[in-house]
N, C-alpha and C. Protein backbone atom coordinates (compact mmCIF):
# COMPACT_ATOMS: atom_id res chain seq x y z
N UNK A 1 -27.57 -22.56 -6.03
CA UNK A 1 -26.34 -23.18 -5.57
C UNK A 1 -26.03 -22.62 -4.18
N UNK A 2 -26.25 -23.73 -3.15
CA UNK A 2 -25.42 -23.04 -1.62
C UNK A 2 -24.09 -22.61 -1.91
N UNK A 3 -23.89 -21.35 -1.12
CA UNK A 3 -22.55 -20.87 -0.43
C UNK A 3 -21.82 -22.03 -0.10
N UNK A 4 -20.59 -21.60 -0.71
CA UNK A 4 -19.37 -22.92 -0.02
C UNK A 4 -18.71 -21.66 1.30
N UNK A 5 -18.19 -22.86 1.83
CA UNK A 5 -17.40 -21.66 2.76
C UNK A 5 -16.31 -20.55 2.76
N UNK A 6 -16.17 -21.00 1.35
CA UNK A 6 -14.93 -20.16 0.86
C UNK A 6 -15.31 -19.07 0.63
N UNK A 7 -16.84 -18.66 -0.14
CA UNK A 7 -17.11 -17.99 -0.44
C UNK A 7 -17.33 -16.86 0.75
N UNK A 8 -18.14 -17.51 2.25
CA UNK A 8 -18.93 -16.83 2.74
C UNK A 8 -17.54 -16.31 3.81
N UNK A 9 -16.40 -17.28 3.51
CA UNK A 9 -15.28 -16.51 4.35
C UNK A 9 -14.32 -15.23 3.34
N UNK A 10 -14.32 -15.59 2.40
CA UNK A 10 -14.07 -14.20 1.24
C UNK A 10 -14.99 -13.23 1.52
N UNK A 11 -16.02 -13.33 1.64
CA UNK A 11 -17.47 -11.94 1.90
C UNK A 11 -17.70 -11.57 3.18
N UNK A 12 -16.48 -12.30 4.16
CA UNK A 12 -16.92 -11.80 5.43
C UNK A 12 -15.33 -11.04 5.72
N UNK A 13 -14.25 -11.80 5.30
CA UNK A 13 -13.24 -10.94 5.49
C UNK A 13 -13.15 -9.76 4.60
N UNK A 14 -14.17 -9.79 3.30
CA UNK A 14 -14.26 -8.85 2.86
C UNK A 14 -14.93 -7.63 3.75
N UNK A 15 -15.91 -7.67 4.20
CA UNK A 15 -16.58 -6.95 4.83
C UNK A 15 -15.37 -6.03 6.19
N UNK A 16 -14.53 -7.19 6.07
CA UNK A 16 -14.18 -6.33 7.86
C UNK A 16 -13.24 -5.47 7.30
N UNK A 17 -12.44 -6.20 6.35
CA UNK A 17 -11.41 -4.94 5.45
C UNK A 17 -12.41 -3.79 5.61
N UNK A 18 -13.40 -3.69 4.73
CA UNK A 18 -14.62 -2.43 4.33
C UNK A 18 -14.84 -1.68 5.72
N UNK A 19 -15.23 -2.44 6.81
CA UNK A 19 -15.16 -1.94 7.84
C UNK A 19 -13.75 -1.01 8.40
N UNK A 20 -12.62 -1.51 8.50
CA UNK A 20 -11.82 -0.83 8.77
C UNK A 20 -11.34 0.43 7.83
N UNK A 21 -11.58 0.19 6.44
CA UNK A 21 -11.45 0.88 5.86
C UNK A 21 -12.15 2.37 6.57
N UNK A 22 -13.42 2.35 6.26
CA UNK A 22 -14.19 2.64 6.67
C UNK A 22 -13.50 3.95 7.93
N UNK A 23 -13.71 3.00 9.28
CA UNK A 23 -13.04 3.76 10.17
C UNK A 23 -11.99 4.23 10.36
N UNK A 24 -10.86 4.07 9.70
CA UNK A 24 -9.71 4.85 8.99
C UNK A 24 -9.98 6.28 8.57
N UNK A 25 -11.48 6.10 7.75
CA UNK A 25 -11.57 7.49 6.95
C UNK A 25 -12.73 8.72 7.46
N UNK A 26 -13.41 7.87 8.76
CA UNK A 26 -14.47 8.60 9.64
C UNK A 26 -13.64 8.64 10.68
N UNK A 27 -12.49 8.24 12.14
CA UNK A 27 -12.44 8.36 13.30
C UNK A 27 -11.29 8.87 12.96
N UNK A 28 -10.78 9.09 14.40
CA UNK A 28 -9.15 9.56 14.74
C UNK A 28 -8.81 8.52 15.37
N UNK A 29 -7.50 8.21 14.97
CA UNK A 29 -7.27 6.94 15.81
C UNK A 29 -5.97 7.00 16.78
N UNK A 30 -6.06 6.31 17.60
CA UNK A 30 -4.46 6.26 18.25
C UNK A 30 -3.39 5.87 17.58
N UNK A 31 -2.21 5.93 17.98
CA UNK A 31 -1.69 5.35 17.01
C UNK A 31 -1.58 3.83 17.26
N UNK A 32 -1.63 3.39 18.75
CA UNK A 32 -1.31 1.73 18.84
C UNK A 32 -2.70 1.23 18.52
N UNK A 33 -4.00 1.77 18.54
CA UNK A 33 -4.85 1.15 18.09
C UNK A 33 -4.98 1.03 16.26
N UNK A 34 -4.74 2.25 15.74
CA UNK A 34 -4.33 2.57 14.30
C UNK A 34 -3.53 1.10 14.18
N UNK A 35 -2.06 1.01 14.12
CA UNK A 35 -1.43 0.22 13.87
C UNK A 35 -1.78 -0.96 14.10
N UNK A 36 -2.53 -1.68 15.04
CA UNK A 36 -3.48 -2.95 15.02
C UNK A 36 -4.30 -3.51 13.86
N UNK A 37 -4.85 -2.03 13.67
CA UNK A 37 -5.86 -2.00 12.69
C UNK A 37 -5.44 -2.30 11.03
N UNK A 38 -4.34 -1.60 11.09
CA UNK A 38 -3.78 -1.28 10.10
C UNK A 38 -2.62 -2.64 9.93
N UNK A 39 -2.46 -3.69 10.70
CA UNK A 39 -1.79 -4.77 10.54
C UNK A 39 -3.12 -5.90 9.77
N UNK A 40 -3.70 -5.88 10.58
CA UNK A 40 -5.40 -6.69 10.90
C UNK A 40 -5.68 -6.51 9.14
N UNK A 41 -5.43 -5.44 8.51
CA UNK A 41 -6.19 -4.84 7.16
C UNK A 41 -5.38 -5.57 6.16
N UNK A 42 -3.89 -5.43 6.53
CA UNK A 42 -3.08 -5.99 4.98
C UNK A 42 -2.85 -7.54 5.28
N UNK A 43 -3.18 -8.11 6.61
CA UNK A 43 -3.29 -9.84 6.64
C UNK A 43 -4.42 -9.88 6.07
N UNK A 44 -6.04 -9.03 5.79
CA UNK A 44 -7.04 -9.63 5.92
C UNK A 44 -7.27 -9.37 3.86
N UNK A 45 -6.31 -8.50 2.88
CA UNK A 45 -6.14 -7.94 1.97
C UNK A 45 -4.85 -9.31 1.41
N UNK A 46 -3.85 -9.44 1.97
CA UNK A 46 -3.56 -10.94 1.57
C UNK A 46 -4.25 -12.18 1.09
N UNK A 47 -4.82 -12.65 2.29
CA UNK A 47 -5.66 -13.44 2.39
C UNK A 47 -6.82 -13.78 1.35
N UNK A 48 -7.60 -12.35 0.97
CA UNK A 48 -8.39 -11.85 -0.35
C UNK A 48 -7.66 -11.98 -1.54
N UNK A 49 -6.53 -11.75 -1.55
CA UNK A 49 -5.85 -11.61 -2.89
C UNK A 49 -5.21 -13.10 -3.10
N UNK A 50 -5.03 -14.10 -1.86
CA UNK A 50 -4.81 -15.26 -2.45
C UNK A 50 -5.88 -16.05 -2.53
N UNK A 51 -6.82 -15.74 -2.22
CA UNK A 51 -8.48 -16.02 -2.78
C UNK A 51 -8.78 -15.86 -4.46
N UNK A 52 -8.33 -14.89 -4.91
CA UNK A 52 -8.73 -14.18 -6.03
C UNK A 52 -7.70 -15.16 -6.87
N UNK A 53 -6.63 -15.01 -6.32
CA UNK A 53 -5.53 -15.45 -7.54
C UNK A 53 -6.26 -17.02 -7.25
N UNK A 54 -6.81 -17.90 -6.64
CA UNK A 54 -6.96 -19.10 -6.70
C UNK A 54 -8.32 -19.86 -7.61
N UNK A 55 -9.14 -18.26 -7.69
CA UNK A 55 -10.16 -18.36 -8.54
C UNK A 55 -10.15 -18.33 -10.10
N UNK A 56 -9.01 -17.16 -9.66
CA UNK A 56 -8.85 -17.18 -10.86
C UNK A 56 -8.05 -18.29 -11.84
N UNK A 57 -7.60 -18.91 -11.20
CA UNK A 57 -6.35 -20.16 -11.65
C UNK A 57 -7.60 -21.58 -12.26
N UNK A 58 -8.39 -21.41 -11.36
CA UNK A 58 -9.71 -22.28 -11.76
C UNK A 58 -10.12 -21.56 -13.09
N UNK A 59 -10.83 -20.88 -12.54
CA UNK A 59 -11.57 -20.54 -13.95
C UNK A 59 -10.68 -20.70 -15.33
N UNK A 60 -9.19 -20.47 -15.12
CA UNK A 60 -7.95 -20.64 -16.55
C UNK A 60 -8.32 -22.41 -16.70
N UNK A 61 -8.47 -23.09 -15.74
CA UNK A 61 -8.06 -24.87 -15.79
C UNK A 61 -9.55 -24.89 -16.51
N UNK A 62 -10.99 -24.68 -16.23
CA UNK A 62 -11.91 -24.58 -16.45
C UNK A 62 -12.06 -24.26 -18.11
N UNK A 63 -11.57 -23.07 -17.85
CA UNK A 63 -11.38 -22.66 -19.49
C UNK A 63 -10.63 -23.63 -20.73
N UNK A 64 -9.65 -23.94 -20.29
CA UNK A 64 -8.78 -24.88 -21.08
C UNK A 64 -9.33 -26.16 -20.63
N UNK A 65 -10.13 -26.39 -20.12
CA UNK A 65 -10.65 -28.15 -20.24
C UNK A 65 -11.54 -28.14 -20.81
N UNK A 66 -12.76 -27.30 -20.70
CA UNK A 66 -14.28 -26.77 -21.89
C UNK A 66 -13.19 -26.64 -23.29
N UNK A 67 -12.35 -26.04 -23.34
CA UNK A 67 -11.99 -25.27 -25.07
C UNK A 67 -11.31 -26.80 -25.74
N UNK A 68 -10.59 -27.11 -24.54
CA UNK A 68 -10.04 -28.81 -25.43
C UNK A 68 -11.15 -29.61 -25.84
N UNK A 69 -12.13 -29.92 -24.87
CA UNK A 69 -13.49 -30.66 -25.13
C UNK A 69 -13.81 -30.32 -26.76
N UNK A 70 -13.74 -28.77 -27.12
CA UNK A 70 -14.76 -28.43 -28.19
C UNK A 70 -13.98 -28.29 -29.14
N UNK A 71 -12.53 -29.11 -29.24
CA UNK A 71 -11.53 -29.26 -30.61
C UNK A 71 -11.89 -30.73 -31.09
């Protein structure tokens, strides 16, 4: 099954979260660059989490349309 784009944009904003994470816990940062970073992280942690909640809302509709089928 190809990548939809949803996916490959969930695994890439995933990645940059990881990344910043990341340099959060290896560099010293400034603070106006910190705070960029640290804005950049909880839009890009939103964004993921209304990903997740939308998957997950499928997979519930998914579930309850297979389980009605098999009554």
């Amino acid at each position: 099954m190809p990548k939809s784009k949803s996916t490959s944009t969930f695994t890439q904003q995933f990645a940059e979260l990881e990344a910043i994470i990341k340099k959060f816990e290896s560099e010293e940062w400034n603070i106006d660059e910190g705070l960029v970073e640290f804005e950049r992280a909880l839009e890009l942690a939103k964004q993921l989490k209304k990903t997740i909640r939308t998957a997950e809302n499928t997979v519930e509709q998914l579930k309850n349309k297979y389980s009605e089928e098999e009554e």
